[in-house]
Protein backbone atom coordinates (compact mmCIF):
# COMPACT_ATOMS: atom_id res chain seq x y z
CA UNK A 1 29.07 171.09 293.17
CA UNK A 2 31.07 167.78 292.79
CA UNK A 3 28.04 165.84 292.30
CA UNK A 4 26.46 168.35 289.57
CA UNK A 5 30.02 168.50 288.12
CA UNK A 6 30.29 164.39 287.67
CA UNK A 7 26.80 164.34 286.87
CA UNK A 8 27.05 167.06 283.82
CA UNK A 9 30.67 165.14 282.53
CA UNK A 10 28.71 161.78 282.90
CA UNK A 11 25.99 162.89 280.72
CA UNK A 12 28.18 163.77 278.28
CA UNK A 13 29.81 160.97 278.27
CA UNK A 14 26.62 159.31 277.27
CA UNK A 15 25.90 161.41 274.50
CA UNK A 16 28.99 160.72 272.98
CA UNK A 17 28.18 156.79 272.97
CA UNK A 18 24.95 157.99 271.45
CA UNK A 19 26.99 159.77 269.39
CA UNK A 20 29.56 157.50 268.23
CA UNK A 21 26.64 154.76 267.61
CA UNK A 22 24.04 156.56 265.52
CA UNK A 23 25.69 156.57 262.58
CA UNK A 24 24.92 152.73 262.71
CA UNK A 25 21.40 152.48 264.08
CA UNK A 26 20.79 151.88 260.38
CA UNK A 27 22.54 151.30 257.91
CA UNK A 28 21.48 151.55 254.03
CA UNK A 29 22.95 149.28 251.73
CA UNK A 30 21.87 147.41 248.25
CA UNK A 31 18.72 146.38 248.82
CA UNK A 32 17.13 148.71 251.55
CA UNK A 33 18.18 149.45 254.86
CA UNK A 34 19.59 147.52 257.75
CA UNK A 35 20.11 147.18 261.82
CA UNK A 36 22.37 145.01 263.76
CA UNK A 37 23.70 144.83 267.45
CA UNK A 38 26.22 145.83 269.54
CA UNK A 39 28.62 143.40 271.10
CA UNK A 40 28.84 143.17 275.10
CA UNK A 41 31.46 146.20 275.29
CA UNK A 42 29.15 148.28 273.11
CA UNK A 43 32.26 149.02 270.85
CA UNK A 44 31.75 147.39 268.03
CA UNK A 45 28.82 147.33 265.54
CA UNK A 46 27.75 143.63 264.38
CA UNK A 47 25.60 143.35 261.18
CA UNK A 48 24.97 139.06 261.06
CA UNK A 49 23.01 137.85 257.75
CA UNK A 50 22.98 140.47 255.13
CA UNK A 51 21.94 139.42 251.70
CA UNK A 52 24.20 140.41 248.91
CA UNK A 53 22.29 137.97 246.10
CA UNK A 54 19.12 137.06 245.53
CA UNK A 55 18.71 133.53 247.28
CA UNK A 56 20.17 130.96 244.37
CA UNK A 57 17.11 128.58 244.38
CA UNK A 58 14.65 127.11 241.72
CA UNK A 59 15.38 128.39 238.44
CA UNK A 60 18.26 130.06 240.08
CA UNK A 61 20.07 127.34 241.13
CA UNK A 62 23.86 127.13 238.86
CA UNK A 63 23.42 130.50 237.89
CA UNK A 64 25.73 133.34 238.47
CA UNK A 65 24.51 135.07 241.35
CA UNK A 66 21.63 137.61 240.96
CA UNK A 67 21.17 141.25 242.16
CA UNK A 68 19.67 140.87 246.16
CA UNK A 69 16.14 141.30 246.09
CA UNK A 70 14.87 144.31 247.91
CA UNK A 71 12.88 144.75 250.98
CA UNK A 72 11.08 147.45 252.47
CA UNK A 73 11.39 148.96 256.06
CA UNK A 74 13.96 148.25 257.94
CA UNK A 75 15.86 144.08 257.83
CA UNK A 76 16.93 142.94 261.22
CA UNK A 77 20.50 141.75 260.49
CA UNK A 78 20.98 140.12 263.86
CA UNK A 79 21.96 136.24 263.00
CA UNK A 80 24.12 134.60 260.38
CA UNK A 81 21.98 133.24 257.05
CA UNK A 82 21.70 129.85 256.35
CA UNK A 83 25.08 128.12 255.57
CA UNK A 84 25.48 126.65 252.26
CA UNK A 85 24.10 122.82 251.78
CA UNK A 86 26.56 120.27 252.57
CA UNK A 87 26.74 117.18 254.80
CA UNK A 88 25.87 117.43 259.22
CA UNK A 89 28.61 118.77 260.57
CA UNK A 90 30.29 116.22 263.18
CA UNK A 91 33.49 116.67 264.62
CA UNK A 92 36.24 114.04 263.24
CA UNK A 93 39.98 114.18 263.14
CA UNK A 94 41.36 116.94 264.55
CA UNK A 95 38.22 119.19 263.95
CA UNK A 96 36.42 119.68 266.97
CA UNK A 97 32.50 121.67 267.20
CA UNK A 98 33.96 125.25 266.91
CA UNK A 99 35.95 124.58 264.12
CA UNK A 100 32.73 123.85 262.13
CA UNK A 101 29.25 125.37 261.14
CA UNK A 102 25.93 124.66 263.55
CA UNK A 103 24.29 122.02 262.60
CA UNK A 104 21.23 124.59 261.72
CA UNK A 105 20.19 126.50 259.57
CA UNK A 106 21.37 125.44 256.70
CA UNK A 107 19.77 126.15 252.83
CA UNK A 108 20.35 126.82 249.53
CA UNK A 109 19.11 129.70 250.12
CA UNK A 110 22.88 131.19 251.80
CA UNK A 111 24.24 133.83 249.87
CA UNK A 112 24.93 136.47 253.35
CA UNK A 113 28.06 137.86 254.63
CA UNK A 114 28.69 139.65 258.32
CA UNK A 115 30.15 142.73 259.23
CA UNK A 116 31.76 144.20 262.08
CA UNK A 117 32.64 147.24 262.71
CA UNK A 118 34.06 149.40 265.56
CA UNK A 119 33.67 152.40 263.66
CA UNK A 120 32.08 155.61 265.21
CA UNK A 121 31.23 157.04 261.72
CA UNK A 122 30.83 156.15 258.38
CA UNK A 123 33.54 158.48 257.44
CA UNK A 124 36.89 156.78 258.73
CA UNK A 125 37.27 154.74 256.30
CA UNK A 126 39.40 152.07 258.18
CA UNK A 127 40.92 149.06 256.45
CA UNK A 128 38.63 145.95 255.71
CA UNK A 129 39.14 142.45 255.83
CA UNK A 130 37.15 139.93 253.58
CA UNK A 131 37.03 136.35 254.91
CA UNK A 132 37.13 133.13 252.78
CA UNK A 133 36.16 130.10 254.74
CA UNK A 134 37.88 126.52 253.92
CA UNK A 135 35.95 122.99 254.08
CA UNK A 136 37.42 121.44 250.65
CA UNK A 137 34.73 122.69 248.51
CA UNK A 138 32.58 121.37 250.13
CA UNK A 139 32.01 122.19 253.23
CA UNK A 140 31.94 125.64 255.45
CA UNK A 141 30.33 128.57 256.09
CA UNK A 142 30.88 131.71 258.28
CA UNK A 143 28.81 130.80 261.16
CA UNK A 144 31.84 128.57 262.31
CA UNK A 145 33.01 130.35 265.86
CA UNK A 146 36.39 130.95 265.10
CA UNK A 147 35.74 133.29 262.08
CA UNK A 148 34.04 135.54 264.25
CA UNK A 149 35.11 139.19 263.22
CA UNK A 150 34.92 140.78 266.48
CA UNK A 151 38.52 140.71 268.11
CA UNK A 152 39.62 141.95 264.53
CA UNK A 153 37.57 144.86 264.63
CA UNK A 154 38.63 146.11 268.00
CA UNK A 155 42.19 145.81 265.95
CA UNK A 156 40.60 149.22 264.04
CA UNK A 157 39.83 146.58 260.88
CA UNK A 158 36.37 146.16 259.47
CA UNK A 159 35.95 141.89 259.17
CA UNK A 160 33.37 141.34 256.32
CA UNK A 161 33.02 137.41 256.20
CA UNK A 162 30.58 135.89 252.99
CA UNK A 163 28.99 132.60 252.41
CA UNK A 164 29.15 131.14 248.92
CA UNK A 165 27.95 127.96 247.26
CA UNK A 166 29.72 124.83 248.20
CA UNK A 167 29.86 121.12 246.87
CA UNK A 168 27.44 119.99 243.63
CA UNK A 169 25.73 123.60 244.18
CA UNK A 170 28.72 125.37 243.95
CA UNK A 171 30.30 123.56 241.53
CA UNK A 172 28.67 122.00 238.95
CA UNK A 173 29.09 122.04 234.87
CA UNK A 174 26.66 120.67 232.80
CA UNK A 175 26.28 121.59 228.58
CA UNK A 176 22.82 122.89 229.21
CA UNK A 177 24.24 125.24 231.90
CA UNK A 178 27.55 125.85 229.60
CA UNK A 179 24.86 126.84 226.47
CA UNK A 180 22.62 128.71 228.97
CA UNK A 181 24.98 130.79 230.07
CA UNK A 182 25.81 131.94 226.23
CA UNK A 183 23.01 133.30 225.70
CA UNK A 184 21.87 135.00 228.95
CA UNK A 185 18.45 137.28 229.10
CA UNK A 186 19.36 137.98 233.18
CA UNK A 187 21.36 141.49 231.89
CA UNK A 188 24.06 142.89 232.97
CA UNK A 189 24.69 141.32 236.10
CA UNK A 190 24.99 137.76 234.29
CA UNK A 191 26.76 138.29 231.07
CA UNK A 192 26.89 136.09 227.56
CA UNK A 193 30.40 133.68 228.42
CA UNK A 194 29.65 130.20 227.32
CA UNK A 195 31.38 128.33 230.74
CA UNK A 196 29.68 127.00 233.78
CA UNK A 197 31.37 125.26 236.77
CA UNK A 198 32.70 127.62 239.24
CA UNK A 199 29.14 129.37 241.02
CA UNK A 200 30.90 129.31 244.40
CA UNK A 201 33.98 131.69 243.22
CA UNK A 202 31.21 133.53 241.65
CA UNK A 203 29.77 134.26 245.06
CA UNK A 204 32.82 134.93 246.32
CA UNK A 205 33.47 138.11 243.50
CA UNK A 206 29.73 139.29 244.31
CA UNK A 207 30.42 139.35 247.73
CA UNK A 208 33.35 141.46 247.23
CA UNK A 209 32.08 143.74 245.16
CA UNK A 210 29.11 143.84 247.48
CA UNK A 211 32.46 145.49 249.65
CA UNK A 212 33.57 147.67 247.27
CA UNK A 213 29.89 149.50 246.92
CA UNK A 214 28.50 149.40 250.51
CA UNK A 215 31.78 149.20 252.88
CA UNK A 216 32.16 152.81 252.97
CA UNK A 217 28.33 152.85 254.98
CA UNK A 218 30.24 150.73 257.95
CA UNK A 219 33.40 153.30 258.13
CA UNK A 220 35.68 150.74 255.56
CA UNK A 221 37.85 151.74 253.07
CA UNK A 222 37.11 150.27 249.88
CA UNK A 223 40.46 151.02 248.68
CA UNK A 224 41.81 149.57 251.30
CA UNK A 225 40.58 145.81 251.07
CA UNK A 226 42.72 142.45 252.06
CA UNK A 227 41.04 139.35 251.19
CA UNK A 228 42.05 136.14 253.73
CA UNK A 229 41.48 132.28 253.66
CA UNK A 230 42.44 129.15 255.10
CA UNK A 231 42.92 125.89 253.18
CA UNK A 232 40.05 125.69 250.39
CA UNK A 233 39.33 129.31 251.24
CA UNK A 234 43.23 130.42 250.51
CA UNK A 235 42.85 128.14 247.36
CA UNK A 236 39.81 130.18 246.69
CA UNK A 237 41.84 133.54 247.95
CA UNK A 238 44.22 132.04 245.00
CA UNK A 239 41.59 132.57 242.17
CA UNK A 240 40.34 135.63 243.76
CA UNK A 241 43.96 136.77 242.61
CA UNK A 242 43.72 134.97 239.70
CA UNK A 243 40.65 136.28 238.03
CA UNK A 244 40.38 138.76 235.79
CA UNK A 245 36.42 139.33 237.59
CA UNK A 246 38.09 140.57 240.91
CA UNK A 247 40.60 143.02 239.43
CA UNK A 248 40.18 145.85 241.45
CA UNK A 249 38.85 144.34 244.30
CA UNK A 250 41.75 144.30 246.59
CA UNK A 251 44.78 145.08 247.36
CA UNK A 252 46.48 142.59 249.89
CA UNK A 253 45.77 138.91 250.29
CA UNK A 254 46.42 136.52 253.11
CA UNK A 255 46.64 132.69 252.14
CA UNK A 256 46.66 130.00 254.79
CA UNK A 257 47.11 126.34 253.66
CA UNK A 258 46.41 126.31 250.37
CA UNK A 259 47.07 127.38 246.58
CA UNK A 260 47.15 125.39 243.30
CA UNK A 261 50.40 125.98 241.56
CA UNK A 262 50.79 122.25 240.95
CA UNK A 263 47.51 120.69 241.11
CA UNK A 264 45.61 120.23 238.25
CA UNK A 265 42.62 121.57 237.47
CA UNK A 266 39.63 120.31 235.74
CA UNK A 267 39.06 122.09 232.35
CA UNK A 268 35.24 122.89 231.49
CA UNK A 269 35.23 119.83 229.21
CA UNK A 270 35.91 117.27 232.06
CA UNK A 271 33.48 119.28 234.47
CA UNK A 272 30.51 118.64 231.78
CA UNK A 273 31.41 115.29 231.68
CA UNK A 274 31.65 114.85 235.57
CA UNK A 275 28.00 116.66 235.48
CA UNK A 276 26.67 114.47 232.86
CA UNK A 277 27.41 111.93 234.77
CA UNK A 278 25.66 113.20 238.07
CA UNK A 279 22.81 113.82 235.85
CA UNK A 280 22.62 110.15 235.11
CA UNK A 281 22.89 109.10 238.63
CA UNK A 282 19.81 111.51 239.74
CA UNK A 283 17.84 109.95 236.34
CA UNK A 284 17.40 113.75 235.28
CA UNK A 285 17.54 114.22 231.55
CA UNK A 286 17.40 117.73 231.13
CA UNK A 287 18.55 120.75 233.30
CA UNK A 288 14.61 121.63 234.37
CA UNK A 289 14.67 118.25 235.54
CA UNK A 290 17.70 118.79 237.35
CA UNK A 291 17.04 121.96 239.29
CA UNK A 292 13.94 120.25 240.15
CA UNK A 293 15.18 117.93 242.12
CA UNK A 294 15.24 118.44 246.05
CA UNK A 295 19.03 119.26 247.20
CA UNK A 296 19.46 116.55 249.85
CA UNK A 297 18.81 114.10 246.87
CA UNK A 298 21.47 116.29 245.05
CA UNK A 299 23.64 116.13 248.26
CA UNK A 300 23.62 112.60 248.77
CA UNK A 301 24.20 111.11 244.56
CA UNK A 302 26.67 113.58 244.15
CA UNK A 303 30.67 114.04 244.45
CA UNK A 304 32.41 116.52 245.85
CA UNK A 305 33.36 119.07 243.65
CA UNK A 306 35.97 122.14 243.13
CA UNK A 307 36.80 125.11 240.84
CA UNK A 308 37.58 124.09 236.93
CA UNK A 309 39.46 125.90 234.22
CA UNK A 310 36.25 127.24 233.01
CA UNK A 311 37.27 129.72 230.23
CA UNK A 312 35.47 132.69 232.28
CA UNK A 313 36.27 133.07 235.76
CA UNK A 314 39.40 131.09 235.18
CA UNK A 315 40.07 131.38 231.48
CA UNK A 316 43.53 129.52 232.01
CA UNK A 317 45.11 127.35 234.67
CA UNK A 318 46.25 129.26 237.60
CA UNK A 319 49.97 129.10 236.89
CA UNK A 320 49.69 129.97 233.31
CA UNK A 321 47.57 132.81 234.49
CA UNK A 322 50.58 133.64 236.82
CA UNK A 323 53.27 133.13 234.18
CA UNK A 324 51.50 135.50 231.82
CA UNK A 325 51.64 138.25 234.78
CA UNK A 326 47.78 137.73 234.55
CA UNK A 327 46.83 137.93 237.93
CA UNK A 328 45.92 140.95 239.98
CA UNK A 329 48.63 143.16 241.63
CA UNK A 330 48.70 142.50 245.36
CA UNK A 331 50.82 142.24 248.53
CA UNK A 332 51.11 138.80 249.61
CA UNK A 333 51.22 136.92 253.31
CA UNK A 334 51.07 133.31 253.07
CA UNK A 335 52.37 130.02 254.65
CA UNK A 336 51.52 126.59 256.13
CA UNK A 337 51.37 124.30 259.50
CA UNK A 338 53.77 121.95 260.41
CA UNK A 339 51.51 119.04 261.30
CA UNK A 340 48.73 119.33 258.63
CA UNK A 341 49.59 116.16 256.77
CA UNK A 342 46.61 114.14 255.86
CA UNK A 343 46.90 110.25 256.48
CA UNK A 344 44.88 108.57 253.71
CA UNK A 345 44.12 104.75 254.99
CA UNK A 346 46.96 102.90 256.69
CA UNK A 347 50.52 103.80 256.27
CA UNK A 348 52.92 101.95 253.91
CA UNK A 349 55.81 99.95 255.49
CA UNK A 350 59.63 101.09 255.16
CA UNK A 351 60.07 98.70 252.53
CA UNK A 352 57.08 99.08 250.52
CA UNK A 353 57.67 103.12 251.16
CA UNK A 354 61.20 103.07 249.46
CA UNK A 355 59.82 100.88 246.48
CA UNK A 356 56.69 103.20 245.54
CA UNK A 357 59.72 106.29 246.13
CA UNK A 358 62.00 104.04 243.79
CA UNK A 359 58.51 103.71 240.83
CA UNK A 360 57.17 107.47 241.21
CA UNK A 361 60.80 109.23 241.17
CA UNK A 362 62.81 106.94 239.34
CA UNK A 363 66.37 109.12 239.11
CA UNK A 364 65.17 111.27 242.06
CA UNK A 365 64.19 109.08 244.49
CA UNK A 366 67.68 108.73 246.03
CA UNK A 367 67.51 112.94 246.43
CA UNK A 368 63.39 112.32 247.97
CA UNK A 369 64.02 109.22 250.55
CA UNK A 370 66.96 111.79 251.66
CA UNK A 371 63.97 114.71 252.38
CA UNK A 372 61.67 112.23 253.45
CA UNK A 373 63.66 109.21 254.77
CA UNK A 374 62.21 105.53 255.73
CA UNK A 375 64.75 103.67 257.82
CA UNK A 376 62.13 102.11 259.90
CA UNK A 377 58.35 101.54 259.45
CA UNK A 378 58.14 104.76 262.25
CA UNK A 379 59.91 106.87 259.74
CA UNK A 380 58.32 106.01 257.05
CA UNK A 381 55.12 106.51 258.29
CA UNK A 382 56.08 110.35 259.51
CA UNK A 383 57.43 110.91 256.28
CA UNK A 384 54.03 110.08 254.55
CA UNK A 385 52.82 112.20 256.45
CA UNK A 386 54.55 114.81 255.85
CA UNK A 387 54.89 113.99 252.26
CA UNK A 388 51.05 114.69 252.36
CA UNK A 389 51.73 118.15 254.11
CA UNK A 390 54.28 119.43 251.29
CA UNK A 391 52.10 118.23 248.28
CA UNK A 392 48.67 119.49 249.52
CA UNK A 393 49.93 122.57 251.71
CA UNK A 394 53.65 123.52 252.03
CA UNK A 395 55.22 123.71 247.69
CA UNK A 396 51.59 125.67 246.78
CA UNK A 397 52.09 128.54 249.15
CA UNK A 398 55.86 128.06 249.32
CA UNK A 399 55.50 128.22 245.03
CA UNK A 400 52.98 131.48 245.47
CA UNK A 401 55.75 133.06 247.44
CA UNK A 402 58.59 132.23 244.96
CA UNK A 403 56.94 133.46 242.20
CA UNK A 404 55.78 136.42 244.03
CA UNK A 405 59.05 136.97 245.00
CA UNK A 406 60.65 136.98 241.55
CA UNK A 407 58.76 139.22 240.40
CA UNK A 408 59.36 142.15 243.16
CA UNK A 409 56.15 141.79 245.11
CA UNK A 410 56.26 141.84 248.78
CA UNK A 411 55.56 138.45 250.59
CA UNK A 412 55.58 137.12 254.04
CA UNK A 413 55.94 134.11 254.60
CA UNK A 414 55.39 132.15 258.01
CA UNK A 415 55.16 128.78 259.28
CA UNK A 416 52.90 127.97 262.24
CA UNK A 417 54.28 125.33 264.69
CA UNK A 418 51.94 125.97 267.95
CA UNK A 419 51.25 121.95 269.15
CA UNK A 420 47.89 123.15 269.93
CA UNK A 421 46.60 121.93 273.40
CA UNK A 422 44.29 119.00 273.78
CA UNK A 423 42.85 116.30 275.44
CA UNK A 424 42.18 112.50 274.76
CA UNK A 425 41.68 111.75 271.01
CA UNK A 426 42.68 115.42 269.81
CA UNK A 427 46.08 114.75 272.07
CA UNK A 428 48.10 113.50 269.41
CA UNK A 429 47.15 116.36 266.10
CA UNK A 430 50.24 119.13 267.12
CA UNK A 431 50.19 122.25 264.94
CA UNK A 432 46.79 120.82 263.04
CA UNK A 433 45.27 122.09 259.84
CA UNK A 434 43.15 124.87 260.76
CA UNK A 435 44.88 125.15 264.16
CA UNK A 436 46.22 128.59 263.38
CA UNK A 437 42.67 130.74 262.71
CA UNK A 438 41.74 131.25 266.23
CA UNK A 439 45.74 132.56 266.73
CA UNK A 440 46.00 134.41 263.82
CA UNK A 441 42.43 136.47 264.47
CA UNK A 442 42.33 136.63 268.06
CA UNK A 443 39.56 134.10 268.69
CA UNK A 444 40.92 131.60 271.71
CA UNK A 445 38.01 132.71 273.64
CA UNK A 446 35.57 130.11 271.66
CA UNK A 447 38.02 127.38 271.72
CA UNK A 448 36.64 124.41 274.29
CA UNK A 449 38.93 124.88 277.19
CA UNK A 450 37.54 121.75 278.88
CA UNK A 451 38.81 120.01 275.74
CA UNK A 452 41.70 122.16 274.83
CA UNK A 453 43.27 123.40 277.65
CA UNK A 454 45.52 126.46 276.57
CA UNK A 455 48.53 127.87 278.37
CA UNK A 456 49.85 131.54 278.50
CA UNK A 457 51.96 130.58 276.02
CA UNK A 458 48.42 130.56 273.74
CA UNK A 459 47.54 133.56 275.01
CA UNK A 460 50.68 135.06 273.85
CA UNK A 461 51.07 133.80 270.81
CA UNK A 462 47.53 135.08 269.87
CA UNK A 463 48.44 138.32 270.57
CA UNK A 464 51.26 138.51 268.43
CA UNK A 465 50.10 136.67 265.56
CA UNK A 466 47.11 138.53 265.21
CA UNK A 467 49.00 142.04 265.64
CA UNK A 468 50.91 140.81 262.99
CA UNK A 469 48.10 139.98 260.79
CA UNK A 470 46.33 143.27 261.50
CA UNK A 471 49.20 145.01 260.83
CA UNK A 472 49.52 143.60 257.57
CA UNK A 473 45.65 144.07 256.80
CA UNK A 474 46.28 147.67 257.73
CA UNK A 475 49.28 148.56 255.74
CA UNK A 476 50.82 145.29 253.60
CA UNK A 477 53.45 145.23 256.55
CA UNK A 478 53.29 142.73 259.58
CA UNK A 479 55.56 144.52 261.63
CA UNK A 480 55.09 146.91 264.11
CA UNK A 481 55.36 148.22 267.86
CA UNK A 482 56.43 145.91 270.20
CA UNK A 483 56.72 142.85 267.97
CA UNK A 484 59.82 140.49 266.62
CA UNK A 485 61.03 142.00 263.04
CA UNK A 486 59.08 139.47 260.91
CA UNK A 487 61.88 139.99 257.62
CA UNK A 488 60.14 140.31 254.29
CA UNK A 489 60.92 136.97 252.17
CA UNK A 490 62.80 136.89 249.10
CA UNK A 491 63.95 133.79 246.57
CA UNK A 492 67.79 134.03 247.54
CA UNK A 493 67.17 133.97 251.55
CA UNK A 494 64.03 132.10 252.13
CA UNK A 495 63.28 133.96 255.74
CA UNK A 496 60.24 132.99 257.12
CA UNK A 497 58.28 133.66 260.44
CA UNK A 498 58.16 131.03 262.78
CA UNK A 499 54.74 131.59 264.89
CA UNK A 500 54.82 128.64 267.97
CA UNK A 501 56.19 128.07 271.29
CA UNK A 502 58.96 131.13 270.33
CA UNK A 503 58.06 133.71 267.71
CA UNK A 504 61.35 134.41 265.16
CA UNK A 505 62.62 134.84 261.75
CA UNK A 506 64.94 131.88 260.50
CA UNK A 507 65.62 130.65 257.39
CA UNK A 508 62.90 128.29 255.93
CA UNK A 509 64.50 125.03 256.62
CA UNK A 510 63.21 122.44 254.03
CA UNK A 511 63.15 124.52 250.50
CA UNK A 512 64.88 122.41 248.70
CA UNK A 513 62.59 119.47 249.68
CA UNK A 514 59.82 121.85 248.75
CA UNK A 515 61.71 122.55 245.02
CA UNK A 516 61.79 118.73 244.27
CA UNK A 517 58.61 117.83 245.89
CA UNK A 518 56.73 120.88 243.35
CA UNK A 519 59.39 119.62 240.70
CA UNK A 520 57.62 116.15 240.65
CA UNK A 521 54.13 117.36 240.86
CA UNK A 522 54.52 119.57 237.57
CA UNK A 523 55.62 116.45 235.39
CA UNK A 524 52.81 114.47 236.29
């Protein structure tokens, strides 16, 4: 009777996997319909390579991107798309092979995003999070192993993660492409606005409001959407707030590394010219001529290139869209490593440190070499260093917050000081740029142990940095159960999370380095 008993509960137990799965066998989104896989626990539901644009080649190439071509029967979904074009990915610096893309495939032809899901029906409508890689522009792409979305979702999140155009593809003005886009015949989808430059954060709106229309079909909340990014992608995370194209998009946004509150941006004017002048180089003297040309030619004449003031996507600089109260409304969690200074060539001396100080700061510079001090040719090289870290990282996200701040919003901030573990030539990086995505998602698993051999103090801090995160994602709080009060921040206390060797709230302890360091940016 035992045996029939266990048998009969068994079986049932099986049809509720078959149960909680079917829902997903297919899935129909824009386009036609679609199957994925299950991961190894059979818990969550993986959807790799779905197309939300038609593939941006030929006569598509610098164009906004174009409804997704549909198919018929049923599209295996079962490995990432193509990542953008860009340069072989080698490891350098601190960046070792799963903190990049596979060396293959990679096309123009890369406008896909990923989903996972451990929901059991399309009706639960839990939150989503949207990912934004990094790679300066340039570089990147969601294939990279420690964006996978699978530790997230077993948080009770849905992880979308989308490609978008990167370097010359992505952005690129040109007059031809700045008339062409004034007088559109694509419809709807590509409307009359006279600007060209900024394709990739183009992408990136499609690919959220790909979200917003087919989310619900994976058990997401569409009204429930955070939007995350590290480094180029939080810059990009940055205009996602900025743009008047996203509004409605999303609610909360997490921004790692990255912001431009005090760099300046090209306007559309200085993009054409930069494009007129890659024109030259290729010897193309029209556009046709241009988006003839084979991309690795493209690739290998042209400069790296970002997002402009364009009049359209961004129809003002990102802090006068700020100042205005432009941007959209959301609930902020941002902040910065402690060892992601960039070393540019060798490192000044103490002496010729002080007298560059002395040129660029004039009444200042007594106030800076106190911040960032140059006794000895040691200290002056670690205050280059981080010199580089404030000015390219810590004021933008440390400005974001402040202005956030002021103007009621809840913000988080935190700074991540984890010396990340490694051997030989990746000894010496600390708390790297970059260092904190596998933490701050759950994904230590695909880190190299040979090469970085992590301690249960890793362990640990992954936990708790990533219940923090999907806490936020969930409900635009980090705290929760179990976990260190993380306080919200605020202009008059500056209290940030510290996420390393200890996780705790102090008090940030270099703003007023920060306040002169954006200070001096701004007047330049």
């Amino acid at each position: 009777m035992k045996t029939v008993l266990s048998l009969f509960l068994l079986s049932l137990l099986g049809a509720a996997a078959f149960t909680s799965t079917k829902d997903f066998d297919t899935v129909k989104v824009e386009g036609g319909l679609i199957s994925g896989t299950l991961n190894q626990d059979g818990d969550v539901h993986i959807f790799r390579g779905i197309p939300f644009a038609a593939p941006p080649v030929g006569d598509l190439r610098w164009k906004a991107p174009q409804p997704v071509t549909s198919w018929t029967g049923v599209r295996k979904c079962d490995a990432f798309g193509p990542s953008p074009v860009q340069g072989t990915p080698n490891p350098f610096g601190p960046w070792s092979a799963e903190f990049l893309i596979p060396k293959a495939p990679i096309s123009e032809d890369c406008l896909y995003l990923n989903v996972w899901s451990g929901a059991k029906s399309a009706s639960e409508k839990r939150p989503v999070l949207v990912w934004i890689y990094g790679g300066g522009f340039s570089s990147g792409g969601t294939a990279c192993p420690i964006y996978d979305g699978e530790a997230t979702a077993k948080k009770g999140i849905v992880f979308v993660s989308i490609n978008y155009r990167v370097g010359p593809f992505g952005f690129f003005a040109h007059p031809e492409l700045t008339k062409e886009s004034g007088a559109s015949t694509l419809g709807e989808s590509t409307p009359s606005h006279k600007a060209s430059g900024n394709y990739g954060l183009m992408d990136q709106v499609a690919g959220l409001q790909w979200v917003k229309k087919n989310i619900a079909q994976f058990g997401g909340d569409p009204a429930n959407v955070t939007i995350a990014g590290q480094s180029a992608g939080s810059m990009s995370v940055n205009c996602m707030v900025a743009t008047p194209l996203a509004k409605g998009l999303f609610k909360k946004a997490i921004a790692e590394s990255g912001a431009s509150f005090a760099n300046s941006q090209p306007t559309l004017q200085q993009g054409e010219e930069a494009g007129l002048k890659m024109a030259q180089a290729l010897g193309a003297s029209s556009l046709a001529e241009l988006r003839a040309k084979p991309a690795d030619e493209i690739l290998k004449k042209a400069q790296g290139r970002g997002p402009i003031i364009d009049g359209y996507v961004l129809p003002e600089s990102i802090p006068a869209i700020f100042a205005a109260g432009k941007e959209n409304d959301v609930t902020l969690l941002t902040g910065w490593n402690e060892d992601e200074g960039m070393s540019f060539g060798p490192k000044k001396s103490a002496e010729e440190y002080r007298k560059q100080i002395q040129q660029q700061y004039g009444a200042n510079a007594d106030q800076f070499l106190k911040y960032y001090p140059a006794s000895t040719d040691a200290e002056a090289a670690a205050s280059q260093v981080k010199i580089s870290r404030d000015m390219i990282f810590g004021a933008q996200n440390y400005t974001w917050a402040n202005i956030a701040s002021r103007k009621g919003k809840p913000v988080y901030v935190y700074r991540f000081t984890r010396k990340v573990p490694a051997m030989g030539e990746y000894a010496h990086y600390g708390a790297f740029h970059t260092g904190e995505v596998a933490y701050a998602y759950d994904n230590l698993k695909f880190i190299d142990h040979k090469l970085r051999p992590l301690e249960p103090t890793d362990t640990e801090l992954a936990r708790t940095m990533s219940a923090y995160f999907a806490n936020f994602i969930k409900t635009g709080n980090p705290n929760g159960k179990g976990l260190s009060q993380w306080p919200a921040y605020s202009v008059k206390d500056k209290q940030i999370m510290v996420l390393g060797d200890k996780t705790a709230a102090q008090p940030l302890p270099d703003g007023p380095a920060l306040d002169l360091m954006f200070l001096s940016m701004s007047k330049r």
